[in-house]
Protein backbone atom coordinates (compact mmCIF):
# COMPACT_ATOMS: atom_id res chain seq x y z
CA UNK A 1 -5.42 16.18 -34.48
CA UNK A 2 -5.82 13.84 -31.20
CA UNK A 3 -7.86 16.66 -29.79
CA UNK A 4 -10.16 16.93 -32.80
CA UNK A 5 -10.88 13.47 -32.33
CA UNK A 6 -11.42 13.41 -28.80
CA UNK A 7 -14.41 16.10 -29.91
CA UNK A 8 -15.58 14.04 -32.62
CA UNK A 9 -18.37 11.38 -33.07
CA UNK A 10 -16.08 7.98 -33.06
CA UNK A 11 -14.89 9.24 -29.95
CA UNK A 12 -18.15 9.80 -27.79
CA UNK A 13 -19.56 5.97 -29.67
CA UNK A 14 -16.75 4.53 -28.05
CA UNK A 15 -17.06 6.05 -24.45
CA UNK A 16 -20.77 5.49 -24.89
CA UNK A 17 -20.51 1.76 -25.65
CA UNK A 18 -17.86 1.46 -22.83
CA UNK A 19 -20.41 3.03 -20.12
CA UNK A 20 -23.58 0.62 -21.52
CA UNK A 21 -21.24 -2.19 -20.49
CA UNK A 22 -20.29 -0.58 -17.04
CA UNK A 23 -24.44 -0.27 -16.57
CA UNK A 24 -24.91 -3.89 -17.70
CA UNK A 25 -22.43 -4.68 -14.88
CA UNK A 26 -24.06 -2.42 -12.66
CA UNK A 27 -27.33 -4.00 -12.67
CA UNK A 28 -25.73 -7.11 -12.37
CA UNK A 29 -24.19 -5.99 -8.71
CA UNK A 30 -27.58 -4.15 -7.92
CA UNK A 31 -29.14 -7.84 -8.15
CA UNK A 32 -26.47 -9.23 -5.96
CA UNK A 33 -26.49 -6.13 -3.76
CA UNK A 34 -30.05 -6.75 -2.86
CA UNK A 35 -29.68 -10.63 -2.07
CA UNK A 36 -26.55 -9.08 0.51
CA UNK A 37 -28.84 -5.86 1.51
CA UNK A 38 -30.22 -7.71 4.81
CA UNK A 39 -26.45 -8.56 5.57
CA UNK A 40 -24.95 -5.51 4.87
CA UNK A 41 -27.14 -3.61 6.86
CA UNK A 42 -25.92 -5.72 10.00
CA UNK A 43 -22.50 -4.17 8.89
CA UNK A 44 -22.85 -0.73 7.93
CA UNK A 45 -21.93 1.08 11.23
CA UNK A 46 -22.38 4.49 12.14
CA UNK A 47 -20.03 6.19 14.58
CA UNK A 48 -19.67 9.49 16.07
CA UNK A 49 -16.69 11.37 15.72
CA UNK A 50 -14.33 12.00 19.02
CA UNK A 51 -16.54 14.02 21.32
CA UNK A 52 -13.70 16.47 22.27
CA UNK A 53 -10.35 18.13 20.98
CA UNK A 54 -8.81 16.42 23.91
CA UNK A 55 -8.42 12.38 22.94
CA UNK A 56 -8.75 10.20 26.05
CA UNK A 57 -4.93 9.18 24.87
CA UNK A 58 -2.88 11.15 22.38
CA UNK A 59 -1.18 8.41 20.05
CA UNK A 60 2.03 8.53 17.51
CA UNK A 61 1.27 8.01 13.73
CA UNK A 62 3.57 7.32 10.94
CA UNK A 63 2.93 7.20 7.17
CA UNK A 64 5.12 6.49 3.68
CA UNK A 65 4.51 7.67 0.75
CA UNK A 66 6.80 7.04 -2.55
CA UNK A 67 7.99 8.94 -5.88
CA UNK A 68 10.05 8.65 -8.77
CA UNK A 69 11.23 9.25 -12.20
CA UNK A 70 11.05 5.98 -14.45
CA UNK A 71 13.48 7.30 -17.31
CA UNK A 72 16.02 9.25 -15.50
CA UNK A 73 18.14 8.18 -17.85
CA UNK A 74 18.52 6.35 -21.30
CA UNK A 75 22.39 5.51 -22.63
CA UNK A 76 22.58 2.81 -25.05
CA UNK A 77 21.04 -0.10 -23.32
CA UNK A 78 21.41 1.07 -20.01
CA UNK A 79 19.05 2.82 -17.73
CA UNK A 80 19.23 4.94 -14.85
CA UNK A 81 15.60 4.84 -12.64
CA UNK A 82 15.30 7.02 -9.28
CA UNK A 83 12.82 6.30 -6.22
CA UNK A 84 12.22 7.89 -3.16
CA UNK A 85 10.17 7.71 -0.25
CA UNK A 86 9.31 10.08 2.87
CA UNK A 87 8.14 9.08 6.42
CA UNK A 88 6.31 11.65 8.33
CA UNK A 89 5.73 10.99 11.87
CA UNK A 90 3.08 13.19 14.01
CA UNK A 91 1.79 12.93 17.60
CA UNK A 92 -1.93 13.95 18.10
CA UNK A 93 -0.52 15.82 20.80
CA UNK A 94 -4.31 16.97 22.00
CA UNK A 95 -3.16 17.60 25.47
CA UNK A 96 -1.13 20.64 24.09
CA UNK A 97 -3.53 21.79 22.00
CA UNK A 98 -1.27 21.23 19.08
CA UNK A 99 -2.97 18.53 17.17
CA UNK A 100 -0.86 16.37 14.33
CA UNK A 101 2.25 17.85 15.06
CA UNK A 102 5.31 16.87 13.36
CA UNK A 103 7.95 14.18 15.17
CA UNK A 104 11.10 15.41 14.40
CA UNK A 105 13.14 12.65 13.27
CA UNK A 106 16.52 13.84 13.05
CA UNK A 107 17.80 11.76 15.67
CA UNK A 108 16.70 8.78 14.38
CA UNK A 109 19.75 7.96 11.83
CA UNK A 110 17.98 4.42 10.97
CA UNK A 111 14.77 7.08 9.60
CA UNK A 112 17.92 8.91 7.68
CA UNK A 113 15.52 12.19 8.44
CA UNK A 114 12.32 10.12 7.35
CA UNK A 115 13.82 10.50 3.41
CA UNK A 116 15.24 7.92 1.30
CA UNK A 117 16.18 8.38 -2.17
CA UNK A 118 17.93 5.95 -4.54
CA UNK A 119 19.21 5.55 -8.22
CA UNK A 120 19.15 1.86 -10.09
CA UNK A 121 20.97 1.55 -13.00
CA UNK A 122 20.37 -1.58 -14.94
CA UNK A 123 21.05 -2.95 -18.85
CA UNK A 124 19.35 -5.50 -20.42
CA UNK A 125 21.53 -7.87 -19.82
CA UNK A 126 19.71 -10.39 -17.35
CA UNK A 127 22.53 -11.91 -15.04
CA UNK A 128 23.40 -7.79 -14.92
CA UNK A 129 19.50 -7.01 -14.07
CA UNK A 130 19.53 -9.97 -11.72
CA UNK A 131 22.92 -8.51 -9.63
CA UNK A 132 21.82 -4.81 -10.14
CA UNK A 133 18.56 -5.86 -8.31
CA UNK A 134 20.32 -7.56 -5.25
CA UNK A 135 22.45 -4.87 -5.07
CA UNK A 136 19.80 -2.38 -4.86
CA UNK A 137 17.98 -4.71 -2.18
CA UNK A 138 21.32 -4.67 -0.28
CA UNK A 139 22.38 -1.27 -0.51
CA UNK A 140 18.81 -0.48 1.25
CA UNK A 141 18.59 -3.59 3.32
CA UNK A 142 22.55 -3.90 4.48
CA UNK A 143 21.89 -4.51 8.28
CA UNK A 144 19.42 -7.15 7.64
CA UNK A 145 19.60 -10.77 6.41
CA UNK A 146 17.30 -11.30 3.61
CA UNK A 147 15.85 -14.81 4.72
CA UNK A 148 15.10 -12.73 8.20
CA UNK A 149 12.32 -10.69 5.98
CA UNK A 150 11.46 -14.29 4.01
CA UNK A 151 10.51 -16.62 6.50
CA UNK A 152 7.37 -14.77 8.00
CA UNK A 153 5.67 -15.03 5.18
CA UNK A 154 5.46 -18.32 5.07
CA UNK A 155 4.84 -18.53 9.03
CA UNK A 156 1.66 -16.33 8.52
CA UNK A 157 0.88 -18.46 5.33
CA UNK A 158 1.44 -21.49 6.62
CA UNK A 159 -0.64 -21.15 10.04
CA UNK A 160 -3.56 -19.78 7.62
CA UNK A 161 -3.36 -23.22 5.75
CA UNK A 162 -2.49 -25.49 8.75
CA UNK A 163 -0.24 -27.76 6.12
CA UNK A 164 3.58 -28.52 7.10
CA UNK A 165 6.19 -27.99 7.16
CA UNK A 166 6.02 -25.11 9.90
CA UNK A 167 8.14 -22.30 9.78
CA UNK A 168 8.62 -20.41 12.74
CA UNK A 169 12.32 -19.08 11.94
CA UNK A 170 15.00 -18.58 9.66
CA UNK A 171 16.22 -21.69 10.49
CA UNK A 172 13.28 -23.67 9.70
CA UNK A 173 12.88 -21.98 6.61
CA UNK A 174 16.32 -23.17 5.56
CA UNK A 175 15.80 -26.31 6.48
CA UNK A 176 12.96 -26.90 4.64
CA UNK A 177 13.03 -24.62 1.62
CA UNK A 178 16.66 -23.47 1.30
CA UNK A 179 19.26 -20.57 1.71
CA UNK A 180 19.70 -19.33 -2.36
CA UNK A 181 18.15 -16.13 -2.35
CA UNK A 182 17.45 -16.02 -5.72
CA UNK A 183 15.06 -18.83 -5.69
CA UNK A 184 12.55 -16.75 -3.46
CA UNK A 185 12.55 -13.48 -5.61
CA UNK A 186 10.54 -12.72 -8.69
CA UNK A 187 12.86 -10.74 -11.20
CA UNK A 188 11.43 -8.46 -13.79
CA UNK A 189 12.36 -8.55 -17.58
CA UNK A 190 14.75 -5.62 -18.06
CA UNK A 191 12.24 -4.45 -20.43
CA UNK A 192 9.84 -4.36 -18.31
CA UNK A 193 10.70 -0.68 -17.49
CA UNK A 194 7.24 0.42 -16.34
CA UNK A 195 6.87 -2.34 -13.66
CA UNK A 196 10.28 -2.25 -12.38
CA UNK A 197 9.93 0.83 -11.57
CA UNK A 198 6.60 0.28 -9.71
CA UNK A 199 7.81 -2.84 -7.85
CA UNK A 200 11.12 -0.13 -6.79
CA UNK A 201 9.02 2.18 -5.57
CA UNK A 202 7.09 0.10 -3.54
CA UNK A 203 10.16 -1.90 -1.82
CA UNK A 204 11.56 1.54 -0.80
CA UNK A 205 8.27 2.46 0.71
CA UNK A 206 8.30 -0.68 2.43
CA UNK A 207 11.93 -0.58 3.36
CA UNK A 208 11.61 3.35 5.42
CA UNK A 209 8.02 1.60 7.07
CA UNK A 210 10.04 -1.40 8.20
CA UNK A 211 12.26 1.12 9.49
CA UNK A 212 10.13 2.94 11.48
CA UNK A 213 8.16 -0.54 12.73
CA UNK A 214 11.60 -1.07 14.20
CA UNK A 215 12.55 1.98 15.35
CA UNK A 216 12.17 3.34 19.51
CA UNK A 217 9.19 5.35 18.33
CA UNK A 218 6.51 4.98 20.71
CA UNK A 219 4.07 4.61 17.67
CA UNK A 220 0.41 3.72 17.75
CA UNK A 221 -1.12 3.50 13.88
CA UNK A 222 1.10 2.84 10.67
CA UNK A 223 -0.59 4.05 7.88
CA UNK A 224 0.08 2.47 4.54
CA UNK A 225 -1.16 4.18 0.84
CA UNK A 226 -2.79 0.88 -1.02
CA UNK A 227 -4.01 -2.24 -0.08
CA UNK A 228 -2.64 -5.17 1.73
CA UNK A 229 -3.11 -8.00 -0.66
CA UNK A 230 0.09 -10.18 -1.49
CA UNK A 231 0.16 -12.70 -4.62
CA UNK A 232 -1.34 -15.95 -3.62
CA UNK A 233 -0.70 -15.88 -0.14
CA UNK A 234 -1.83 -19.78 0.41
CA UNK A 235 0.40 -21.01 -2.03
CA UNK A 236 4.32 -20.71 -0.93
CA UNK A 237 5.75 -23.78 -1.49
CA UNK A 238 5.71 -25.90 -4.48
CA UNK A 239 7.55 -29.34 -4.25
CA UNK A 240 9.72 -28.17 -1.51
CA UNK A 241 10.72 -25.25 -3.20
CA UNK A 242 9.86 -21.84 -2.78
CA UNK A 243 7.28 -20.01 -5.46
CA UNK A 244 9.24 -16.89 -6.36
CA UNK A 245 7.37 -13.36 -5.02
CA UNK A 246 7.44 -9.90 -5.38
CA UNK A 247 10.42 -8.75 -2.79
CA UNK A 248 7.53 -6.37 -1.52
CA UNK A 249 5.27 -9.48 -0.41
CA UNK A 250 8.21 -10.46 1.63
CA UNK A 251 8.50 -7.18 3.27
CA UNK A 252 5.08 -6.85 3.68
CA UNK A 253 4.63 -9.77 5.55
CA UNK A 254 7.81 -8.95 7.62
CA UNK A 255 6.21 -5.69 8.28
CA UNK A 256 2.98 -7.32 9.54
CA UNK A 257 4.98 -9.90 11.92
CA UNK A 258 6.93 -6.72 13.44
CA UNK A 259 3.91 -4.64 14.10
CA UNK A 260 2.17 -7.37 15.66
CA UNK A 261 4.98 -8.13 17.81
CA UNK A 262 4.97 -4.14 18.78
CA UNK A 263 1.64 -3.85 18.98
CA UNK A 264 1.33 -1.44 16.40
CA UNK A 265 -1.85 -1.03 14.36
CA UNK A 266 -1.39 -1.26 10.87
CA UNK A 267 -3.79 0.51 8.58
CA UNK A 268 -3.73 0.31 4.84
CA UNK A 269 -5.68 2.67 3.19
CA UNK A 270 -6.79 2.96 -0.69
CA UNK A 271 -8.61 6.05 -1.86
CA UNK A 272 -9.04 3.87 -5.59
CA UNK A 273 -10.40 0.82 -5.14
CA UNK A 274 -12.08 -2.27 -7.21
CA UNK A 275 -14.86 -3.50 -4.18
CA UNK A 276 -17.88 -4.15 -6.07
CA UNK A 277 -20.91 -2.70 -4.73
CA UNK A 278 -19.30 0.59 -2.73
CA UNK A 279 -22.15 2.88 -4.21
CA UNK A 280 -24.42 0.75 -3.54
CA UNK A 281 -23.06 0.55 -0.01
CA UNK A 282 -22.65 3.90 0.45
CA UNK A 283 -26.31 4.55 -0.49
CA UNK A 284 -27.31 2.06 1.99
CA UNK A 285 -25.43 3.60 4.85
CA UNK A 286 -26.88 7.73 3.66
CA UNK A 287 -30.33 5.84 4.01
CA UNK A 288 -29.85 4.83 7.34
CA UNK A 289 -28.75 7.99 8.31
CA UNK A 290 -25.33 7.98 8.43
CA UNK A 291 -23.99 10.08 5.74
CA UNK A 292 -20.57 10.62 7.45
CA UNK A 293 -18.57 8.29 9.48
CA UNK A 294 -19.58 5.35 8.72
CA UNK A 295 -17.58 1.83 8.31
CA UNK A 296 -19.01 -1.80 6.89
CA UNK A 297 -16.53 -4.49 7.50
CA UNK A 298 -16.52 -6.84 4.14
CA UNK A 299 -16.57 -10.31 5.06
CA UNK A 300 -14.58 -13.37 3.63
CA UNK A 301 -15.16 -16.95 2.52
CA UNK A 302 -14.01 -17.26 6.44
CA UNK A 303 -16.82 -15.81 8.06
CA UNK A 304 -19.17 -17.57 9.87
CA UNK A 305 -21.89 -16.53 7.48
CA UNK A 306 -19.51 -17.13 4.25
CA UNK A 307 -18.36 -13.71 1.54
CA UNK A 308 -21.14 -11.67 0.20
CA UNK A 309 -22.66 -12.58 -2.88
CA UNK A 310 -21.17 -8.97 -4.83
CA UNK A 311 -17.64 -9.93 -3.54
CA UNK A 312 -17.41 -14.11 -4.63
CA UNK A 313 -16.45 -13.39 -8.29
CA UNK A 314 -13.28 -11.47 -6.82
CA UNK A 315 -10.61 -13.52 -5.93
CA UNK A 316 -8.66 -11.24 -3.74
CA UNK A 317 -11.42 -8.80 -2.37
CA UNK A 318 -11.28 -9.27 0.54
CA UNK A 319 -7.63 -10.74 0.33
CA UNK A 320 -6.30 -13.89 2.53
CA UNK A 321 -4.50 -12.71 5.15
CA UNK A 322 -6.39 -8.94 5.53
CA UNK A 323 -10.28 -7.55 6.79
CA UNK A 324 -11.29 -5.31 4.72
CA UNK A 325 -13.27 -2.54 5.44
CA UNK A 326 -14.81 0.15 3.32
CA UNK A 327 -15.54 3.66 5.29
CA UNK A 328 -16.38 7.16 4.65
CA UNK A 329 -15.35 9.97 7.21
CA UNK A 330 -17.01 12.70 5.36
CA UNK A 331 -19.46 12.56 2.49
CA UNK A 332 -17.82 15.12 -0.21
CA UNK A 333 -14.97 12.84 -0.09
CA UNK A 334 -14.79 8.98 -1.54
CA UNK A 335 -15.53 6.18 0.24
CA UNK A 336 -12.06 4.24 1.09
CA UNK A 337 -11.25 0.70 1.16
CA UNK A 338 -9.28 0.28 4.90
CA UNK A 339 -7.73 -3.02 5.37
CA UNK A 340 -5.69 -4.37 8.13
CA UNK A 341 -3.58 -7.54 9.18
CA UNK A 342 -5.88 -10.62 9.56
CA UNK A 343 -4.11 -11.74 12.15
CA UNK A 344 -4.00 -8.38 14.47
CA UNK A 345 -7.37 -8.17 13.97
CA UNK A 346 -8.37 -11.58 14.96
CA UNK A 347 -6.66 -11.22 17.90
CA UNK A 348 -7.41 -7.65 18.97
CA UNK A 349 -10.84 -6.53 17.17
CA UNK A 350 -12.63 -9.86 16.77
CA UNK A 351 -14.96 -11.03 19.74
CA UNK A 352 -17.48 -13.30 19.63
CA UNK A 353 -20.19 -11.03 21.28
CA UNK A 354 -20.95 -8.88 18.36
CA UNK A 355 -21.85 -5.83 20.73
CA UNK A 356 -18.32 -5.71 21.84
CA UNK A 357 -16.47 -6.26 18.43
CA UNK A 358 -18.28 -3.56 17.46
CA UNK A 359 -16.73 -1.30 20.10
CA UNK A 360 -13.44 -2.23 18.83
CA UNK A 361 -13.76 -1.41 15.63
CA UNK A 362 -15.32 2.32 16.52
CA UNK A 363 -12.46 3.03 18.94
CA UNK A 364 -9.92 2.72 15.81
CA UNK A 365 -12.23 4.24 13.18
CA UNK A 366 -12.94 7.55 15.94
CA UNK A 367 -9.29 7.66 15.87
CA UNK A 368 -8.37 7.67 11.77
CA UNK A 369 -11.18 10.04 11.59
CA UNK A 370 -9.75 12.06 13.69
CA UNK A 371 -6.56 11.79 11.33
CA UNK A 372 -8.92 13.21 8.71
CA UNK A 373 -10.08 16.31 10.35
CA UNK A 374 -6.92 18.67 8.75
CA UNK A 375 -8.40 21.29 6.58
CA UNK A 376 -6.52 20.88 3.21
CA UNK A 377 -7.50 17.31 3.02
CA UNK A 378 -10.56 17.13 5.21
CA UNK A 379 -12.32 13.94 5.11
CA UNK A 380 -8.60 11.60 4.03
CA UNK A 381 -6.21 10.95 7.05
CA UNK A 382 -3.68 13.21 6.76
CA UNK A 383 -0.49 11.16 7.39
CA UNK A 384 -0.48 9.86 4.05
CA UNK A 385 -1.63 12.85 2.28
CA UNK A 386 1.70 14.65 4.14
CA UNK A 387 3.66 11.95 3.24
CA UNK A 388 2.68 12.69 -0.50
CA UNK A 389 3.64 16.23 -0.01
CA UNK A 390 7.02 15.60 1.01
CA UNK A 391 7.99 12.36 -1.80
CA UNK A 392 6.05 13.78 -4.97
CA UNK A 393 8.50 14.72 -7.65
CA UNK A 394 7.36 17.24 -10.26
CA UNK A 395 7.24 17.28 -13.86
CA UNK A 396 10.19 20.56 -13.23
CA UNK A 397 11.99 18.73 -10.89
CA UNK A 398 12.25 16.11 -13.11
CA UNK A 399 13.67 18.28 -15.53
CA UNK A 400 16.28 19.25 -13.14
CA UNK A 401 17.07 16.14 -12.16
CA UNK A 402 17.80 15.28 -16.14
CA UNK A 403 19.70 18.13 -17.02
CA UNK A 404 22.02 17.27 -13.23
CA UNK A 405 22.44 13.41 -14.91
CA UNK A 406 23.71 15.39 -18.52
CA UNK A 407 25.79 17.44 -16.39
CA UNK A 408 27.53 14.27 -14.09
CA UNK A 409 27.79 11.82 -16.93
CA UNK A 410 29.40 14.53 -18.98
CA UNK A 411 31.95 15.27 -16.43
CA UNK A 412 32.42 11.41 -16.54
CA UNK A 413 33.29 11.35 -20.22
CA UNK A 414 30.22 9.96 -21.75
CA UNK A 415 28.99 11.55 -24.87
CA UNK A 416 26.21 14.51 -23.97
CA UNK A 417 24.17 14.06 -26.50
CA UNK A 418 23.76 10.34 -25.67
CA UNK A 419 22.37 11.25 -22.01
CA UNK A 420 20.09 13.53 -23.30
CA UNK A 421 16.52 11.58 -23.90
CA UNK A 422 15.55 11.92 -27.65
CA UNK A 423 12.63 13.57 -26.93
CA UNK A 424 13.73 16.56 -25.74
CA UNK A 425 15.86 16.78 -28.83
CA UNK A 426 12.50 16.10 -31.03
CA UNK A 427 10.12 17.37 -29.06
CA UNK A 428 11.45 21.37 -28.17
């Protein structure tokens, strides 16, 4: 029936109305596009790839990646979720002549073997959400003190803003904000299945990156899958209180403040993206000859020259605290939205001679494109594509990973049929 209807008229009226409107909008960034053209042409860089196999220096690069199963298990009111994440690690390793090999991280025991996989359980019973949650945060988190991860996010925040009171510590955080956890975190509806999951799977990601930031490895790039925008970065205190956040804009933050302090370069990179204007950009760039490798750096409300006309009805594009870059390594794949930390940036890729910024930004695009030179995914930096290998959980594994919960909570003494999800029993 669904299918019949997919091939019928109502259908194609529907998708037909739905593209007129995505024209309409269309012309509507062509006639801001064109007020930015002169701009963006100032931006759109070409590069040429690294001239050699041999890189002047070879450099470490780690990635994350996360998976998971949202309905692992359904018993009366209670749920069962799973995430994981997985951590590759590679060296360019040019000077061998074995490019993007594999780190092995075995004896590493803080990168547990670059894997980390975790089951939260949870009713609807708030308080029990509420505890379930910390525990969960704890379980993953146990050598670290929470307001540790808190307090840099308002230190980043709060230099962006320039407003008091400062917070350069925990201790100044706890002087003036406060020590009750619980106040800082955002916590989910139980029913909010779908996003609980999704706000899991991102901490874990988070959690094995942090690791890694921390870790002895000698490592150059971090490469994250998304974006780096937080929720409302300016606004972190309200009254002298804290405005509860996502647990993952914490460790985000926390994971900026830790590369910085490293010196490690952290790259996020989104293969879907919302930047208005990217064809048009990309047909801009092809026009002036650069059909591969190519970057354009999408300026803020900051810049000296103000945001770009297609970007000032989008409130986080680019976000606060990140530059935002869109770039294409090769032209049969998408153009990508690259951000990294504002505040690495400022102090490592901005210069006020525009000749010599520009060399800056080159060396670290030469390198990612290098990243993007394996064969399977030619074009994408391979880290995180690796990384995706490894985590990704199939629709069979997931059926294993059911019929293992039947099997354990039988053993247990609850009732099979109970742990077995209703559709399976309807849907043969």
């Amino acid at each position: 029936m669904a299918l019949e209807k997919i091939l019928g008229n109502q259908f194609e009226t529907e998708v037909r109305e739905a593209f007129r409107k995505i024209l309409g909008r269309s012309t509507t960034d062509e006639s801001l596009f064109q007020l930015d053209e002169a701009r963006l042409k100032t931006l759109v860089t070409h590069f040429n790839p690294h001239s050699s196999n041999k890189l002047p220096q070879d450099f470490i690069v780690a990635s994350c990646d996360g998976s998971g199963i949202e309905n692992l298990c359904h018993y009366e009111d209670n749920h069962l979720q799973l995430v994981d994440s997985a951590l590759v690690v590679l060296d360019s390793n040019t000077k061998a002549n074995q490019p993007m090999k594999f780190v092995d991280l075995k004896c590493l025991s803080s990168l547990n073997d670059g894997f980390l996989l975790k089951v939260f359980s949870f009713n609807h019973d708030a308080q029990d959400f509420r505890e379930s949650y910390l525990d969960f945060l704890e379980s993953l988190l146990s050598d670290t003190d929470l307001l540790e991860v808190f307090w840099k996010y308002y230190y980043d925040t709060l230099i962006w803003e320039g407003n008091p009171p400062e917070i350069y510590s925990k201790d100044s955080l706890v002087q003036n904000i406060g020590d009750e956890i619980e106040k800082y975190l955002i916590f989910r509806r139980p029913g909010q299945s779908y996003d609980i999951h999704r706000d899991l799977r991102n901490i874990i990601e988070l959690i094995l990156i942090r690791r890694a930031v921390l870790s002895d490895l000698k490592i150059k790039y971090v490469i994250l899958d998304g974006s780096l925008t937080i929720l409302e970065p300016i606004r972190g205190v309200e009254k002298g209180k804290p405005i509860a956040r996502p647990m993952s804009d914490y460790l985000l933050r926390d994971i900026c403040y830790q590369a910085r302090e490293k010196n490690i370069i952290l790259v996020a990179v989104s293969k879907v993206h919302t930047i208005p204007g990217t064809l048009q950009i990309a047909g801009l760039a092809s026009s002036m000859g650069a059909k591969d490798h190519w970057f354009c750096r999408i300026p803020g409300h900051k810049d000296k020259d103000g945001e770009l006309n297609l970007t000032k009805p989008r409130r986080y594009i680019p976000p606060e605290l990140a530059t935002t870059y869109l770039a294409r390594f090769y032209h049969l794949m998408p153009v990508f939205r690259i951000d990294f930390d504002y505040f690495w940036w400022s102090q490592n890729i901005r210069n006020a001679d525009p000749a010599l910024q520009r060399e800056n930004e080159i060396k670290i695009f030469q390198d990612l494109d290098f990243m993007a030179h394996e064969a399977r995914y030619y074009g994408y930096p391979c880290p995180p594509a690796f990384a995706h290998d490894d985590c990704v959980i199939t629709w069979e594994d997931q059926l294993i990973a059911a019929d293992r919960v039947v099997e354990i909570g039988k053993s247990l003494g609850l009732n099979e049929r109970a742990l077995i999800s209703p559709r399976r029993f309807i849907f043969k």
